[in-house]
Protein backbone atom coordinates (compact mmCIF):
# COMPACT_ATOMS: atom_id res chain seq x y z
CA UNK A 1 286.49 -66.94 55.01
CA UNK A 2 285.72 -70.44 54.70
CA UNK A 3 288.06 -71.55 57.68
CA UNK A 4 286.99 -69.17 59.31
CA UNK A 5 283.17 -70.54 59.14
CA UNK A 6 284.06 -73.95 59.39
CA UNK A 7 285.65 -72.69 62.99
CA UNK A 8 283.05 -71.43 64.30
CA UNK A 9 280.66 -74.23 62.65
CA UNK A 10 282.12 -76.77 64.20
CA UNK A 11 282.18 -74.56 67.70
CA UNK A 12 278.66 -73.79 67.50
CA UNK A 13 278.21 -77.70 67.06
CA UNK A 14 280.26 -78.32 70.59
CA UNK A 15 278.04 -76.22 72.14
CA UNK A 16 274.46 -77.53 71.31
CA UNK A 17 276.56 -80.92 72.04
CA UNK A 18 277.67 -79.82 75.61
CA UNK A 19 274.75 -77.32 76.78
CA UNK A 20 271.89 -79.97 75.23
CA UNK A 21 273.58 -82.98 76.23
CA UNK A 22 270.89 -83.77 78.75
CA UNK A 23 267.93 -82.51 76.53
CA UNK A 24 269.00 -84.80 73.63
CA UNK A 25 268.92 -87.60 75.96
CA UNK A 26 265.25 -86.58 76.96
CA UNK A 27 264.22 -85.63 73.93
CA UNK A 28 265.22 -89.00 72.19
CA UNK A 29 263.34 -91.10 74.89
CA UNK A 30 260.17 -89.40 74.09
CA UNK A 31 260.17 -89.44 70.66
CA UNK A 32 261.46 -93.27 70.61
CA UNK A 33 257.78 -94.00 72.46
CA UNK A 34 256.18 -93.50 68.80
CA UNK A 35 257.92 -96.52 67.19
CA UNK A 36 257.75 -98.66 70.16
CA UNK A 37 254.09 -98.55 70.27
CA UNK A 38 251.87 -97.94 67.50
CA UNK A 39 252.72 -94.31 66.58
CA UNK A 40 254.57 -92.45 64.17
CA UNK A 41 257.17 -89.74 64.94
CA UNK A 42 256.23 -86.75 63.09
CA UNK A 43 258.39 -83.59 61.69
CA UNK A 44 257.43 -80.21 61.56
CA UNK A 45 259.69 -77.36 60.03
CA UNK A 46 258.95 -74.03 57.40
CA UNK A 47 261.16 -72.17 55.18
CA UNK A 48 265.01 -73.98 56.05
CA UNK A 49 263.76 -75.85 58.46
CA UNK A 50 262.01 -78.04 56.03
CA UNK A 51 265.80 -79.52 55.53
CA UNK A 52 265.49 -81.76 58.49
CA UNK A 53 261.95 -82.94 57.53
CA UNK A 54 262.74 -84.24 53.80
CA UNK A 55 266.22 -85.58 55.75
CA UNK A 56 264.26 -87.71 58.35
CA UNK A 57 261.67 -88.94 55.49
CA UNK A 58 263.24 -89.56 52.08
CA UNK A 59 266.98 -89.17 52.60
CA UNK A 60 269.50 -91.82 52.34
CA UNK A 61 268.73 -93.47 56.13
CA UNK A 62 265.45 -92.74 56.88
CA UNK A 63 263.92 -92.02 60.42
CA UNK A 64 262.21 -94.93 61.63
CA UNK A 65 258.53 -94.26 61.60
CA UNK A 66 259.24 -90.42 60.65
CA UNK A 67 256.56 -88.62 58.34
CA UNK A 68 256.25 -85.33 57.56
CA UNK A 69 253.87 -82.87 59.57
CA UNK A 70 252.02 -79.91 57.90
CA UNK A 71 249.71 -77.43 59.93
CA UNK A 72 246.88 -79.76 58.29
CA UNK A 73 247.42 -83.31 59.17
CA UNK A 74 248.18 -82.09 62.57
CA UNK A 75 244.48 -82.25 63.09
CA UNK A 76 244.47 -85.95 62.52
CA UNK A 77 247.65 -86.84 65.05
CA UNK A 78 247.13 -89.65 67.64
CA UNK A 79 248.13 -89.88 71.22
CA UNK A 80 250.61 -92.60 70.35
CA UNK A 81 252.34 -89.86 67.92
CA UNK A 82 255.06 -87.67 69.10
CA UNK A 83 256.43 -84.42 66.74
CA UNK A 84 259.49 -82.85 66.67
CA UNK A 85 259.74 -79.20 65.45
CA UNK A 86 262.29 -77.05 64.02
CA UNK A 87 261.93 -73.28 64.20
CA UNK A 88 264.65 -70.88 63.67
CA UNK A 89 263.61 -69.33 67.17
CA UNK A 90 261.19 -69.98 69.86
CA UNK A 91 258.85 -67.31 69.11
CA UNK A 92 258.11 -68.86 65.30
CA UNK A 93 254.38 -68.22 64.87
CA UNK A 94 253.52 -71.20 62.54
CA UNK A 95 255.86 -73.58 65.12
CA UNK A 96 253.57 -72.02 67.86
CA UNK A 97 250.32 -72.63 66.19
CA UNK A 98 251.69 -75.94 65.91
CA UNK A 99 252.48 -77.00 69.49
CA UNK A 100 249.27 -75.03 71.07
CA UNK A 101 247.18 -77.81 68.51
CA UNK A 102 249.67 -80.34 69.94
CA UNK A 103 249.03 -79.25 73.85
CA UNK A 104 245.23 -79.10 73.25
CA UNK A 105 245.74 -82.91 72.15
CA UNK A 106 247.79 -84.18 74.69
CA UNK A 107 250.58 -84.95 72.40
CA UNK A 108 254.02 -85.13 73.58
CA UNK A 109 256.55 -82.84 71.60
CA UNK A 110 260.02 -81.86 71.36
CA UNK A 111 261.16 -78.66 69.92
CA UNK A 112 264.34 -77.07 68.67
CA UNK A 113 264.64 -73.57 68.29
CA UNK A 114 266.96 -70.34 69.33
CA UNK A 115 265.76 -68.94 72.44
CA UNK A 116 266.21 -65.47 71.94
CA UNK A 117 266.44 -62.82 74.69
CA UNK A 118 263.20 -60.87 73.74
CA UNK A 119 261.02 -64.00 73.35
CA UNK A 120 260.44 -65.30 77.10
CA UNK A 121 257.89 -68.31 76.54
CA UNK A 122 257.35 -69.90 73.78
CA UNK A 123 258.17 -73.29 72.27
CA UNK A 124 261.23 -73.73 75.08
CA UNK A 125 258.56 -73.08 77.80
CA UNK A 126 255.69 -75.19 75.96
CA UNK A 127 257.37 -77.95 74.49
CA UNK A 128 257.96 -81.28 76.61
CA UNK A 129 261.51 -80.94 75.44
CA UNK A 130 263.34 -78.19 74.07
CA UNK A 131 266.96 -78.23 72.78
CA UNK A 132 268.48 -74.43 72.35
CA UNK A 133 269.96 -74.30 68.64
CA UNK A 134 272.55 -71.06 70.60
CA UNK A 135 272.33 -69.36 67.14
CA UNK A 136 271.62 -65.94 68.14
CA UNK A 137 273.70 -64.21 65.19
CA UNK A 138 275.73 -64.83 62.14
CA UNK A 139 278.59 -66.66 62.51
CA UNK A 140 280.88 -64.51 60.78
CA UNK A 141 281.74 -60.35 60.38
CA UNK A 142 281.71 -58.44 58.07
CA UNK A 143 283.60 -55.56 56.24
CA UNK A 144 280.26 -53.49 57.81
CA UNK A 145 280.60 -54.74 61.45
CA UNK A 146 277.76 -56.70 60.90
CA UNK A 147 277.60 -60.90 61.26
CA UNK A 148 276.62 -62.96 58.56
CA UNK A 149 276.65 -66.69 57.94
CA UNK A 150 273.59 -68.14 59.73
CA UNK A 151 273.45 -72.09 59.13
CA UNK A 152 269.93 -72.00 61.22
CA UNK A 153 269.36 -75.42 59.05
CA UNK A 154 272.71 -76.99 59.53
CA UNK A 155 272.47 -76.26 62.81
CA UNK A 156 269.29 -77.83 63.06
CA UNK A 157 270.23 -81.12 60.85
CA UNK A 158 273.58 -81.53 63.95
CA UNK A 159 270.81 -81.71 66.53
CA UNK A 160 268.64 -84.21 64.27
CA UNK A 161 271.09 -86.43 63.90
CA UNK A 162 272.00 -86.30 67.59
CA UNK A 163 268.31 -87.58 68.49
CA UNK A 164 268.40 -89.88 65.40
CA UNK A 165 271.43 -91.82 66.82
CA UNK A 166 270.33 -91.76 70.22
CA UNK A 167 266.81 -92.92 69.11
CA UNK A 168 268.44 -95.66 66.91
CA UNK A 169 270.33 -96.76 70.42
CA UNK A 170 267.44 -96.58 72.55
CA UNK A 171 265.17 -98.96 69.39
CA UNK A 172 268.14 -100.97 69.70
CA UNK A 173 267.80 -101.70 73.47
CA UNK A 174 264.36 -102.43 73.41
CA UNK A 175 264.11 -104.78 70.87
CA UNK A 176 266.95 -107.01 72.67
């Protein structure tokens, strides 16, 4: 079983990598605008999606000007800030609360989510960047016919490390 879900792990990984190749770019230039002037480059994410937030702010290598965003200190974000948010799927409530507070402030945001087919809109239509997680089921079968196996948060960590990197690069360049 394990092979099995490492398999289709590190498939699901090419994916995002091939179908978001252009959005990471995107994505990383807009969130790199934070550090280069005076803003910070805040995280949003509930339930598993909370991974990539204590990842970005106290893990071993640290985002550069990352903090962590709650649905309170959003109120107190600056134009100079741009957020990033992680929802299992586009049509998250608390993720949309989030970004309609951002878009009433003028404040640039990326979003990664699963677009699903039943939820036309949301944070992939709203956001100023959106990168598709492509995690629409479980990754694996089982004995039932159903799938299990949903790494929503791994998934989501692969895609924050993409932008980290890129960001990194793009800090890199500028500071030359």
């Amino acid at each position: 079983m394990l092979k099995m879900f490492t398999t289709q792990l590190m498939g699901l990984f090419k994916r995002i990598e091939e179908k978001e190749e252009f959005a990471f770019e995107d994505a990383a230039r807009l969130l790199a605008q934070a550090p280069v002037g005076d803003g910070s480059i805040y995280i949003y994410g509930e339930n598993e999606m909370k991974a990539v937030s204590a990842e970005a702010v106290d893990g071993a290598e640290p985002l550069k000007s990352a903090k962590a965003l709650s649905m309170e200190s959003a109120a107190d974000l600056d134009i100079a800030d741009r957020v990033l948010i992680f929802a299992r799927t586009s049509a998250d409530e608390a993720a949309l609360s989030i970004a309609s507070q951002l878009q009433e402030k003028g404040i640039p945001f990326v979003a990664i989510s699963t677009v699903m087919d039943d939820s036309a809109g949301g944070l992939a239509e709203i956001a100023d960047v959106h990168i598709d997680l492509r995690l629409t089921k479980g990754l694996l079968p089982d004995e039932f016919g159903n799938r299990i196996g949903y790494p929503s948060s791994m998934a989501a960590l692969f895609v924050y490390y993409g932008l980290k990197f890129t960001i990194e690069e793009i800090l890199a360049e500028y500071e030359m």
